[in-house]
PDB file of N, CA and C in Angstrom:
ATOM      1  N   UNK A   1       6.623  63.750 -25.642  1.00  0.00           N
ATOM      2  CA  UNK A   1       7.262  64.713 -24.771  1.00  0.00           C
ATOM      3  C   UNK A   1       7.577  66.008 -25.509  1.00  0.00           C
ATOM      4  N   UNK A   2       7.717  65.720 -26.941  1.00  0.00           N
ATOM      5  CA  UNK A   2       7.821  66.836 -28.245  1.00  0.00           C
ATOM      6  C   UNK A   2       7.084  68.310 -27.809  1.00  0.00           C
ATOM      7  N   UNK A   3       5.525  68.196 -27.243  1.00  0.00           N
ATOM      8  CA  UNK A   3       4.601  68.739 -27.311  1.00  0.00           C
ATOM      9  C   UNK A   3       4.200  69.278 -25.732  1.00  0.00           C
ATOM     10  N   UNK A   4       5.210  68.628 -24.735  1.00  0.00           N
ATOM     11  CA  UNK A   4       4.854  69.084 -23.250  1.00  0.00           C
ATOM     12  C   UNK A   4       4.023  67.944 -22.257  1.00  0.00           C
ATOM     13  N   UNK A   5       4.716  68.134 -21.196  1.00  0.00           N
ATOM     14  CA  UNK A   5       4.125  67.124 -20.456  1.00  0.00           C
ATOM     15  C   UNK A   5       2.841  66.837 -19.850  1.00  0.00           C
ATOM     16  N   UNK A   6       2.024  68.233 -20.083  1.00  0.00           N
ATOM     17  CA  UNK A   6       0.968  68.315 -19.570  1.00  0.00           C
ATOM     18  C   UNK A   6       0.242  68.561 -20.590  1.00  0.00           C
ATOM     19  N   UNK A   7       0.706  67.707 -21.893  1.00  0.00           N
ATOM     20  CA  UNK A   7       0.135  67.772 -23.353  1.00  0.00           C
ATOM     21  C   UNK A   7      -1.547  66.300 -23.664  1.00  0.00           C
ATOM     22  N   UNK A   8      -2.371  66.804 -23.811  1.00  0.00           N
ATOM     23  CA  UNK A   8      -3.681  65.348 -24.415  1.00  0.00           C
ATOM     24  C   UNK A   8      -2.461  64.638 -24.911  1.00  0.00           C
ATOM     25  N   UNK A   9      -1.602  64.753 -25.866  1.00  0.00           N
ATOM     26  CA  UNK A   9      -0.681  63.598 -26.682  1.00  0.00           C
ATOM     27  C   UNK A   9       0.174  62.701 -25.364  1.00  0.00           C
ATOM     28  N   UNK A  10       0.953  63.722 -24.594  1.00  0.00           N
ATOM     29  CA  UNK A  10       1.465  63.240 -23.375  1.00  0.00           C
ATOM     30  C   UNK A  10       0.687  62.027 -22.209  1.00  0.00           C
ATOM     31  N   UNK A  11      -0.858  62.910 -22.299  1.00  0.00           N
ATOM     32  CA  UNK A  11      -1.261  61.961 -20.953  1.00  0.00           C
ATOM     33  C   UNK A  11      -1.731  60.822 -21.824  1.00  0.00           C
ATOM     34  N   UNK A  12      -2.576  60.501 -23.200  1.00  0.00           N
ATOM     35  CA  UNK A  12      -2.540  59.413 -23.987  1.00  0.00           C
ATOM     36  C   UNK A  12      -1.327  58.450 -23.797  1.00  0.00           C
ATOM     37  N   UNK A  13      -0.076  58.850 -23.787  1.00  0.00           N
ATOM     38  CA  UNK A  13       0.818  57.945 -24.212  1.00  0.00           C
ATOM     39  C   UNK A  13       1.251  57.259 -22.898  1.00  0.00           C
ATOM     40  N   UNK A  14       1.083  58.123 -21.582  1.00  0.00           N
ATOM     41  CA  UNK A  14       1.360  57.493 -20.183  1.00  0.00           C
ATOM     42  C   UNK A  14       0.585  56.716 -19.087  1.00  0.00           C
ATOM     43  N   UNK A  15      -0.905  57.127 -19.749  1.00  0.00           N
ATOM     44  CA  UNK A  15      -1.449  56.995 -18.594  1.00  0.00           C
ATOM     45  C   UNK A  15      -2.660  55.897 -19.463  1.00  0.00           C
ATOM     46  N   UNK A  16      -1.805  54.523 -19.403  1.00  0.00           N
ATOM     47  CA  UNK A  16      -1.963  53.146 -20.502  1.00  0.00           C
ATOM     48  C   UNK A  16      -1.437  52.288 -19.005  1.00  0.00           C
ATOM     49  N   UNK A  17      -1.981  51.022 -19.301  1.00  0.00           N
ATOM     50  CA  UNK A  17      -1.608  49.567 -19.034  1.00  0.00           C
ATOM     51  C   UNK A  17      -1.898  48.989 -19.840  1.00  0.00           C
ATOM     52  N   UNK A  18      -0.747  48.278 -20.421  1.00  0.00           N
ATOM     53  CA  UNK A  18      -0.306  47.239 -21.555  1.00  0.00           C
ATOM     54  C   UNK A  18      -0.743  46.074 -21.413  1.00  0.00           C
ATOM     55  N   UNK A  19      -1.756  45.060 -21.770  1.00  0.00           N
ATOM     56  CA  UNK A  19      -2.360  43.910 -20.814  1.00  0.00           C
ATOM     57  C   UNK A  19      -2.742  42.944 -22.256  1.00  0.00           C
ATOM     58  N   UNK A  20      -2.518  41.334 -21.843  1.00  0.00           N
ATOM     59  CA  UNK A  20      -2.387  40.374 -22.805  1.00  0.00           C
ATOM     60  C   UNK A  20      -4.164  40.242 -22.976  1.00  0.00           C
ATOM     61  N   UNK A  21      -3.841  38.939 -23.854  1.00  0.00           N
ATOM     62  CA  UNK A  21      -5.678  39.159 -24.288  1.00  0.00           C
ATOM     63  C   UNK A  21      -6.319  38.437 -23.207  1.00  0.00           C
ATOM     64  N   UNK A  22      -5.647  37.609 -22.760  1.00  0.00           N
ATOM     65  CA  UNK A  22      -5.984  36.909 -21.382  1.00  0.00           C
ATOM     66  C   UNK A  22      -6.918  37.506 -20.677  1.00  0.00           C
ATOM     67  N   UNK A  23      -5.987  38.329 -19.816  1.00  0.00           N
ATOM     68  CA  UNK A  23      -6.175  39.534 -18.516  1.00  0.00           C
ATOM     69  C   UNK A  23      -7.458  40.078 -19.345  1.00  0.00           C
ATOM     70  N   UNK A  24      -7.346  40.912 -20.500  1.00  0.00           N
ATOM     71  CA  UNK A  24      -8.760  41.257 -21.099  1.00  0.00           C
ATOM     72  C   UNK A  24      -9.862  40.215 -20.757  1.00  0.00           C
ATOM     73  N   UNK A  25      -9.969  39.422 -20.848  1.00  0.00           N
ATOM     74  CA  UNK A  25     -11.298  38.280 -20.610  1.00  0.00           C
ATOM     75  C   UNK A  25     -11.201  37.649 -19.577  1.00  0.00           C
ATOM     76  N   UNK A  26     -10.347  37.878 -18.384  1.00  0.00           N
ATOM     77  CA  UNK A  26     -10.367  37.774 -17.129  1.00  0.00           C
ATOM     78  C   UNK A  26     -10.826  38.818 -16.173  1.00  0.00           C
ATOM     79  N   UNK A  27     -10.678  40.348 -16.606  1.00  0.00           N
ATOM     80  CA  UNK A  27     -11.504  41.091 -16.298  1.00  0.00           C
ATOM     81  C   UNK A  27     -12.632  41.776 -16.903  1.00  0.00           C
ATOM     82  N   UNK A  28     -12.737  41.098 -17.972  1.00  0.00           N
ATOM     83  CA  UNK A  28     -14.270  41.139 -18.786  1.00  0.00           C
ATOM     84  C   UNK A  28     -14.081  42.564 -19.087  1.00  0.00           C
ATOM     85  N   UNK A  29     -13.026  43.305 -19.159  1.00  0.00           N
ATOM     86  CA  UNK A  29     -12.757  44.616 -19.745  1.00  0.00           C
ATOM     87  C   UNK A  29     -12.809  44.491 -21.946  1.00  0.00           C
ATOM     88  N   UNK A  30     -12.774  45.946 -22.279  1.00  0.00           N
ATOM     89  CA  UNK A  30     -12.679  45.590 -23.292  1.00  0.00           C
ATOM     90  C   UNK A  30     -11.472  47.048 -23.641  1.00  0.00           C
ATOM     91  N   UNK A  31     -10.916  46.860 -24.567  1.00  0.00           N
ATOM     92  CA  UNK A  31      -9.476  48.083 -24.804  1.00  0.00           C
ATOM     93  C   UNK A  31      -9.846  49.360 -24.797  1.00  0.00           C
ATOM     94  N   UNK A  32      -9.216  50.170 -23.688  1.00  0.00           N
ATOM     95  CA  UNK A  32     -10.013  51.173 -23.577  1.00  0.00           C
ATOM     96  C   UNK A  32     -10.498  51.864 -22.290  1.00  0.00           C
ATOM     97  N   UNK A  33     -10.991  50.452 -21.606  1.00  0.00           N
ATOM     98  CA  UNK A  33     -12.102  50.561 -20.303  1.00  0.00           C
ATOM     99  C   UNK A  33     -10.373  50.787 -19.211  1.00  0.00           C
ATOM    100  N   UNK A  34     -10.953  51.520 -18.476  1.00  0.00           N
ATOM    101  CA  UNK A  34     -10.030  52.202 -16.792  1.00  0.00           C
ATOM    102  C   UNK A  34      -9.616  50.890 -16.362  1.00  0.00           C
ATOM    103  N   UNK A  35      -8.702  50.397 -15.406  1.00  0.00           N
ATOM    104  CA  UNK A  35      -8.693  49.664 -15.094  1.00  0.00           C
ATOM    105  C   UNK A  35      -7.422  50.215 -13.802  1.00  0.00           C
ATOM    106  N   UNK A  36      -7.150  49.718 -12.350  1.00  0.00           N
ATOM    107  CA  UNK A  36      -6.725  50.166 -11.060  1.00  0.00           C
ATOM    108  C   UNK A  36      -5.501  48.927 -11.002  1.00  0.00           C
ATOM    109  N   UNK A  37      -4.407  49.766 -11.215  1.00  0.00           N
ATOM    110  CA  UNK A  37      -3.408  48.947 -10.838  1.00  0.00           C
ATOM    111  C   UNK A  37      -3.057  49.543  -9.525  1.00  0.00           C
ATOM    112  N   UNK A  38      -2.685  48.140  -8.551  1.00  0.00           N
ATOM    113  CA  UNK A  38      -2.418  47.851  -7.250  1.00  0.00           C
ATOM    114  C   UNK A  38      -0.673  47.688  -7.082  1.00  0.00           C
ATOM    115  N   UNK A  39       0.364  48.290  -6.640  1.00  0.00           N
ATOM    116  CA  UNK A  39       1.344  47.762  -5.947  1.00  0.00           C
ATOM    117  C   UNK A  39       1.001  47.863  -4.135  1.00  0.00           C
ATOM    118  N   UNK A  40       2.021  47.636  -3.269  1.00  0.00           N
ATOM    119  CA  UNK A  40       2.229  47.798  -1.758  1.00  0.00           C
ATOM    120  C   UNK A  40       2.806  49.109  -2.191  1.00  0.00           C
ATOM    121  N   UNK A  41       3.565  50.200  -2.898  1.00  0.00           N
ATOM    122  CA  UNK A  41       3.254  51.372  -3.009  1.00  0.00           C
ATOM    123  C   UNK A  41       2.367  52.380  -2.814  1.00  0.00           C
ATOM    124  N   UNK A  42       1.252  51.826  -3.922  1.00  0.00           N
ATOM    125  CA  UNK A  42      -0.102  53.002  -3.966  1.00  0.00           C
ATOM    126  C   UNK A  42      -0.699  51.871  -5.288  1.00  0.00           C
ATOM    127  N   UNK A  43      -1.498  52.461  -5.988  1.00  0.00           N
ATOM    128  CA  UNK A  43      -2.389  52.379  -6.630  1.00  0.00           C
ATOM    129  C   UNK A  43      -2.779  53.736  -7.815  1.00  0.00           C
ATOM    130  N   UNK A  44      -3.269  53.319  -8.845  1.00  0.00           N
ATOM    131  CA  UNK A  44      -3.742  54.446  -9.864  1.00  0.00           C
ATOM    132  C   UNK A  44      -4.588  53.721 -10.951  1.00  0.00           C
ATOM    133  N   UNK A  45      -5.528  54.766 -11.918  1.00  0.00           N
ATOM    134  CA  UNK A  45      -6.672  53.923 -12.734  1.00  0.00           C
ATOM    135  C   UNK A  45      -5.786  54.675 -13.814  1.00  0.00           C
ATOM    136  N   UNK A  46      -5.797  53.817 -15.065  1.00  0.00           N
ATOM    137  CA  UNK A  46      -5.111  53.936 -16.233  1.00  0.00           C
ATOM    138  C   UNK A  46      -6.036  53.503 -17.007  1.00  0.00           C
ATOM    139  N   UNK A  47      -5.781  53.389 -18.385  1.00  0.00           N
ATOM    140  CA  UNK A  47      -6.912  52.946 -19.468  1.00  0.00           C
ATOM    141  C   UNK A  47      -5.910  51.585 -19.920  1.00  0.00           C
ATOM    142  N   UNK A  48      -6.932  50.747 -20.203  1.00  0.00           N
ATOM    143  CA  UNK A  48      -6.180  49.473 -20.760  1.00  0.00           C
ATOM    144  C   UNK A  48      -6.245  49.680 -22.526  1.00  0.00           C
ATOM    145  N   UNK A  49      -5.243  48.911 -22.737  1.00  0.00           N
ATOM    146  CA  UNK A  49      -4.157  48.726 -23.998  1.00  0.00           C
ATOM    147  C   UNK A  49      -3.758  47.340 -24.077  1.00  0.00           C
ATOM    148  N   UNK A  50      -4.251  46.869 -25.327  1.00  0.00           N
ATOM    149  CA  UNK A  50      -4.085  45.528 -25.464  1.00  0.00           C
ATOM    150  C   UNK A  50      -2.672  45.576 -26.310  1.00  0.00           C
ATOM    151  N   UNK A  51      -1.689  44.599 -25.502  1.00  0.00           N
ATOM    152  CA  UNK A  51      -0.807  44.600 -25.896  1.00  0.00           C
ATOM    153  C   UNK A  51      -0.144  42.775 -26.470  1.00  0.00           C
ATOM    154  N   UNK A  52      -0.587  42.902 -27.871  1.00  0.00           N
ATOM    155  CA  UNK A  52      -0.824  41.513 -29.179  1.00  0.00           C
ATOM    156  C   UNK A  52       0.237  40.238 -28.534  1.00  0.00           C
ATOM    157  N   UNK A  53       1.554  41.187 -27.994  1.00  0.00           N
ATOM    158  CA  UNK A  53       2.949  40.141 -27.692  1.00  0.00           C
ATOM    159  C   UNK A  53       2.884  39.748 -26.037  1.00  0.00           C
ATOM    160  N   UNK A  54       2.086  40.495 -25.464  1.00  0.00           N
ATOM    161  CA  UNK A  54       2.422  40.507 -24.346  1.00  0.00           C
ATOM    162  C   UNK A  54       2.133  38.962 -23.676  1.00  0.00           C
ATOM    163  N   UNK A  55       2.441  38.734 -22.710  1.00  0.00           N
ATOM    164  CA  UNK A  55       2.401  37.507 -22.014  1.00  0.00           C
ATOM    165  C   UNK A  55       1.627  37.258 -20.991  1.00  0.00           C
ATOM    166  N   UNK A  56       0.774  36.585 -20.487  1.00  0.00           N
ATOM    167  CA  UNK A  56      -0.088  36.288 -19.378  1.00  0.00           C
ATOM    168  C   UNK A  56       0.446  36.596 -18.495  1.00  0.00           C
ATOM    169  N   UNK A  57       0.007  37.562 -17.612  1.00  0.00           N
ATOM    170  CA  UNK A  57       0.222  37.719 -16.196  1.00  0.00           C
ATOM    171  C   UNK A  57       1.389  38.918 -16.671  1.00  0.00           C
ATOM    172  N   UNK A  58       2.066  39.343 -17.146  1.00  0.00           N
ATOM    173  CA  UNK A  58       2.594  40.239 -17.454  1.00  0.00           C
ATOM    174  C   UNK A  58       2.193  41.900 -17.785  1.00  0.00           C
ATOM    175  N   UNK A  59       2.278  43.108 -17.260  1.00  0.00           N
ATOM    176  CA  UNK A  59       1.614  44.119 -17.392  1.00  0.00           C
ATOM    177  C   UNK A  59       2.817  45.229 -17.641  1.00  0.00           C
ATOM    178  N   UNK A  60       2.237  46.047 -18.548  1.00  0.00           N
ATOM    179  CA  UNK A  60       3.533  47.338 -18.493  1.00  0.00           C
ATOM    180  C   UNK A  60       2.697  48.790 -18.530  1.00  0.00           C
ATOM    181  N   UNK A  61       3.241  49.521 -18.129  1.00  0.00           N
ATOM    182  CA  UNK A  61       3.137  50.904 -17.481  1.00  0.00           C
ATOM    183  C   UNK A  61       4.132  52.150 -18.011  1.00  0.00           C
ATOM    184  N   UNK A  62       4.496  52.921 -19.326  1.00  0.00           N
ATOM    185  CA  UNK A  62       5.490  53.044 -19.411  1.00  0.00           C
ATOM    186  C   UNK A  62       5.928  54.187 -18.260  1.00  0.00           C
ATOM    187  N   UNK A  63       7.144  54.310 -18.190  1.00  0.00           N
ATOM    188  CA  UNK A  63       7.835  55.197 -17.698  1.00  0.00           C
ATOM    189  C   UNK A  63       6.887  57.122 -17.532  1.00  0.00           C
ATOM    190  N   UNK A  64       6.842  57.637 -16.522  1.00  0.00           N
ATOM    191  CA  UNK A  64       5.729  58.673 -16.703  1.00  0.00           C
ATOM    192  C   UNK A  64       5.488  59.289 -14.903  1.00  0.00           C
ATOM    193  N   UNK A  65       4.114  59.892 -14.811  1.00  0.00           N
ATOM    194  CA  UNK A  65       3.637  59.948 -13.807  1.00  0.00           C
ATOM    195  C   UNK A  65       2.382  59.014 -13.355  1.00  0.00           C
ATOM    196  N   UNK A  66       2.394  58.022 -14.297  1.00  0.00           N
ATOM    197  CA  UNK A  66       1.467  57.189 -13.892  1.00  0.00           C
ATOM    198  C   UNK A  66       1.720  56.162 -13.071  1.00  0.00           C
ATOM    199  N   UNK A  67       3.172  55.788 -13.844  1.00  0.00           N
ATOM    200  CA  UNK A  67       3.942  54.433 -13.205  1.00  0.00           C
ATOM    201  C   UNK A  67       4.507  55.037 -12.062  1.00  0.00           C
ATOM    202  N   UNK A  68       4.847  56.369 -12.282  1.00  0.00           N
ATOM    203  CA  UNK A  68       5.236  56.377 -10.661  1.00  0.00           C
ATOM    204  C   UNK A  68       4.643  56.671  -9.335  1.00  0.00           C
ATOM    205  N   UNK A  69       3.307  56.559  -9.547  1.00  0.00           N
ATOM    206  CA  UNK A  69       2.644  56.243  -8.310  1.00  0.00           C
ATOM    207  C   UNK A  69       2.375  54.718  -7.862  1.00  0.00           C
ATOM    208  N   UNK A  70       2.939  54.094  -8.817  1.00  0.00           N
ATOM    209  CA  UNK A  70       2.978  52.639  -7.849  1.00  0.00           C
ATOM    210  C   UNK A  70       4.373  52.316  -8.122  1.00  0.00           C
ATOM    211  N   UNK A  71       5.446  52.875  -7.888  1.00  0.00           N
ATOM    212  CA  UNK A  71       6.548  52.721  -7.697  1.00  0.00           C
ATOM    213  C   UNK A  71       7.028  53.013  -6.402  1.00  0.00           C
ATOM    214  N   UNK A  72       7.711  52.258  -6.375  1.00  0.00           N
ATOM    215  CA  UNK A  72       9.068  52.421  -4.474  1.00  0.00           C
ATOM    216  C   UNK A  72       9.851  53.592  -5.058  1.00  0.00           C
ATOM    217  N   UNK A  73       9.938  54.578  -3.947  1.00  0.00           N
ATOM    218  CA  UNK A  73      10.891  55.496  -4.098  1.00  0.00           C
ATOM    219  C   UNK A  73      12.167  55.203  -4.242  1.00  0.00           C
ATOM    220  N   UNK A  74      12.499  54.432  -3.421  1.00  0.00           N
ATOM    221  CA  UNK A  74      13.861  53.702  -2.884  1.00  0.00           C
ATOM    222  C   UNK A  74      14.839  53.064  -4.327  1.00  0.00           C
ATOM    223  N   UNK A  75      15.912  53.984  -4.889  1.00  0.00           N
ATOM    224  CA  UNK A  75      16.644  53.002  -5.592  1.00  0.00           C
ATOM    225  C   UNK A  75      17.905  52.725  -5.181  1.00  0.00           C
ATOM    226  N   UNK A  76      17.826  52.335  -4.372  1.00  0.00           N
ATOM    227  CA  UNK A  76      18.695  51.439  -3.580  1.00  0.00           C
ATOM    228  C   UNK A  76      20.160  51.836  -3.598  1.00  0.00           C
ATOM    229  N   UNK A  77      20.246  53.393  -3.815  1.00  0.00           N
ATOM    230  CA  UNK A  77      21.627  54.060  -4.002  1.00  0.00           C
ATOM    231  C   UNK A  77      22.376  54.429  -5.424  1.00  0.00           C
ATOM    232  N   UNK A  78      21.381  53.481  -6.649  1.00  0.00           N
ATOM    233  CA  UNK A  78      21.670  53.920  -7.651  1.00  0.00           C
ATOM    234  C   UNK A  78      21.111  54.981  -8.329  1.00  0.00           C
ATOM    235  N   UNK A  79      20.306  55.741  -7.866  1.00  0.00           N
ATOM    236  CA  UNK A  79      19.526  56.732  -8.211  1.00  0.00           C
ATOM    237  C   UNK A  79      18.961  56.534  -9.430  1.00  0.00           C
ATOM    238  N   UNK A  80      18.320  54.953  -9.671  1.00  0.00           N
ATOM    239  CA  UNK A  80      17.306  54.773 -10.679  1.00  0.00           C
ATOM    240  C   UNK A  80      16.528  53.616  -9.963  1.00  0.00           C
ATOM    241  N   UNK A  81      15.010  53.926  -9.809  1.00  0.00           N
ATOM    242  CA  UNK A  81      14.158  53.431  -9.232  1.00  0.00           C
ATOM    243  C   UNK A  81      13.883  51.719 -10.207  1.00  0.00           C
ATOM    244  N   UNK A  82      13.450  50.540  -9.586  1.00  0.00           N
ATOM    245  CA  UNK A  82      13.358  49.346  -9.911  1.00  0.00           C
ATOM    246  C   UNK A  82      12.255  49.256 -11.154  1.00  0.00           C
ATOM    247  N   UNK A  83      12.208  49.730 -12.075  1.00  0.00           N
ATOM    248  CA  UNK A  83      11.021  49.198 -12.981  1.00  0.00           C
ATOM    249  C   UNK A  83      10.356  47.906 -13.355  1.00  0.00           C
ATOM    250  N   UNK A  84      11.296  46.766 -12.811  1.00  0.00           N
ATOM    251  CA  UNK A  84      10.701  45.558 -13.547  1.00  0.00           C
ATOM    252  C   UNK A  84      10.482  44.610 -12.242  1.00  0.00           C
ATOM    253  N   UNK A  85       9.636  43.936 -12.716  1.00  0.00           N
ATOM    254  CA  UNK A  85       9.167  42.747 -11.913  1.00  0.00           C
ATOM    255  C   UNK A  85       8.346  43.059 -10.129  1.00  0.00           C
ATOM    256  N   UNK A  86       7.910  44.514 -10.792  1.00  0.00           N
ATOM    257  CA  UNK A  86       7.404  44.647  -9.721  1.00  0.00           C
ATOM    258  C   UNK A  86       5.673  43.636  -9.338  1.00  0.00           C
ATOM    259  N   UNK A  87       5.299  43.311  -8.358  1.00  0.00           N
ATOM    260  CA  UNK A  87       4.671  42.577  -8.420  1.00  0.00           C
ATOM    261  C   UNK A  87       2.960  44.079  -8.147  1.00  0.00           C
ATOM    262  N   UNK A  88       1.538  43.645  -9.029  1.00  0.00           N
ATOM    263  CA  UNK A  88       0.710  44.420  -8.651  1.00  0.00           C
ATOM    264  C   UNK A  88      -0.506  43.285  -8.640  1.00  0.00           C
ATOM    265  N   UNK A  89      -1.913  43.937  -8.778  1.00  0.00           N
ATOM    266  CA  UNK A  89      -2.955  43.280  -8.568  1.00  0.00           C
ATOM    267  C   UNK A  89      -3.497  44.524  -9.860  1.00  0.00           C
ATOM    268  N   UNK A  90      -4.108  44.090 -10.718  1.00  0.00           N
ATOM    269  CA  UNK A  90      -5.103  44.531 -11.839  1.00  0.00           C
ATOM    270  C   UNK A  90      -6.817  44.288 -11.683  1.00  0.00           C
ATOM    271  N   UNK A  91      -7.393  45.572 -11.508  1.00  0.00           N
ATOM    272  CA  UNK A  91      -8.816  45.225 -11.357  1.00  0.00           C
ATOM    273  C   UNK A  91      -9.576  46.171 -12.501  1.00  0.00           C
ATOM    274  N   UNK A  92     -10.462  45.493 -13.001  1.00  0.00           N
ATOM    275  CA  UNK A  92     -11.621  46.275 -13.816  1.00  0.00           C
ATOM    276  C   UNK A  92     -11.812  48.156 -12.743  1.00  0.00           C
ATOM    277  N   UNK A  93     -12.096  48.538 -13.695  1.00  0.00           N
ATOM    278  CA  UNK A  93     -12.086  49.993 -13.061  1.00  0.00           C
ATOM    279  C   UNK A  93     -13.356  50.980 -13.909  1.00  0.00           C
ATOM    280  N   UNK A  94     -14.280  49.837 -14.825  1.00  0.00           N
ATOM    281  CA  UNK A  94     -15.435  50.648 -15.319  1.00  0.00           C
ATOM    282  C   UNK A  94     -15.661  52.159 -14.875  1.00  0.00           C
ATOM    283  N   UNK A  95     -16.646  52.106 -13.591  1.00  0.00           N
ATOM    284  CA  UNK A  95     -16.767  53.349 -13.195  1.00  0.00           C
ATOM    285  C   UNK A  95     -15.712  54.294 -12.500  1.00  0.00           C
ATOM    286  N   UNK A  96     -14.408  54.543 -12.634  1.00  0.00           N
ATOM    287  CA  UNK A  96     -13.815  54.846 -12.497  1.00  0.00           C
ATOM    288  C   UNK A  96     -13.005  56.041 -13.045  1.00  0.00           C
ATOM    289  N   UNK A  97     -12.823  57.123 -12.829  1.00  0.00           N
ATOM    290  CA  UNK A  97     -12.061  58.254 -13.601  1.00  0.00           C
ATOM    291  C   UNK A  97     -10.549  58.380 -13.875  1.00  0.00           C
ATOM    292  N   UNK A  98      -9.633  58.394 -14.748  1.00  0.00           N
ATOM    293  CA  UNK A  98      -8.312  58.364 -15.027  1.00  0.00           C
ATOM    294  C   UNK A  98      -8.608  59.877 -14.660  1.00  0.00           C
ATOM    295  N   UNK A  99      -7.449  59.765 -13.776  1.00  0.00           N
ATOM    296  CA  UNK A  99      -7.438  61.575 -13.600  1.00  0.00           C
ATOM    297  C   UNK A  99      -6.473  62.153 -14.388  1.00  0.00           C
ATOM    298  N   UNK A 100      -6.586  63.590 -14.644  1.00  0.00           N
ATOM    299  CA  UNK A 100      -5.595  64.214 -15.786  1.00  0.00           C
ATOM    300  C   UNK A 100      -4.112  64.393 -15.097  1.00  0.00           C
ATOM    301  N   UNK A 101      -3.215  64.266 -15.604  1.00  0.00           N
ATOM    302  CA  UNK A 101      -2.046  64.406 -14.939  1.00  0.00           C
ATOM    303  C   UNK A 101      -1.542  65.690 -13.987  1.00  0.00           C
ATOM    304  N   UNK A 102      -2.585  67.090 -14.138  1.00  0.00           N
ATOM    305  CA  UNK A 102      -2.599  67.952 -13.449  1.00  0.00           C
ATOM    306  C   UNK A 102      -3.284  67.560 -11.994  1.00  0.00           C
ATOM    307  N   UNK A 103      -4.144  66.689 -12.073  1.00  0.00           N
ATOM    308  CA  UNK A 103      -4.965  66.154 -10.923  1.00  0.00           C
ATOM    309  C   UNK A 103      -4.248  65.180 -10.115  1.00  0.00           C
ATOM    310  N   UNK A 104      -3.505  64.477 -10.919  1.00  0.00           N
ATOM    311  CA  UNK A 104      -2.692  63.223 -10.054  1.00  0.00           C
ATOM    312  C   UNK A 104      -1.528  63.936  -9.538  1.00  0.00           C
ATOM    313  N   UNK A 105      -1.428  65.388  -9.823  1.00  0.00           N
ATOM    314  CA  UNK A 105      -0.019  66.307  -9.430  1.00  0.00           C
ATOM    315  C   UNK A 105      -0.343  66.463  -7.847  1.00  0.00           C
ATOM    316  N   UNK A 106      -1.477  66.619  -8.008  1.00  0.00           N
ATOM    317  CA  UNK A 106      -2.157  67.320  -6.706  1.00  0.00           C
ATOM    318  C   UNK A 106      -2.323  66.730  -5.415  1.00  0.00           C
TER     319      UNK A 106
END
């Protein structure tokens, strides 16, 4: 965020899904490759990131403009939106374009 939000360092660091080695060889992806996370929100293509600790069936998104297109607006009066346990669907996203964060503005 040092460097600006609409910084290459910025969209590298946000526009990730964190995914166990599992999920890697369940979608025959390899670290790196796009991949379309699904909530009842919306949807967005991120680059996968193998993440060594992570747990089967478990996915993270950090905090950004990535995660918040499959986020609920709604925080329920506390004026901080639900980050965890949201439930999604993860699909291979090969041919697929991560758009630049100026594009997903749009």
């Amino acid at each position: 965020m040092e460097v600006g939000k609409l910084s290459p360092e910025y969209f590298e660091a946000v526009a990730v899904c964190e995914l166990d080695k599992t999920t890697f060889s369940v979608l025959d992806i390899e670290e790196g490759d796009p991949v379309r996370v699904e909530t009842i929100e919306g949807s967005v293509i991120v680059r996968s990131k193998l993440d060594r600790r992570a747990e089967p069936g478990v996915a993270f998104i950090p905090c950004g403009p990535y995660a918040n297109m499959i986020m609920n607006a709604d925080t329920e009066m506390t004026g901080m939106p639900r980050f965890k346990e949201m439930e999604a669907i993860i699909f291979a996203a090969k041919d697929e374009t991560i758009l630049s964060i100026e594009e997903l503005m749009e």
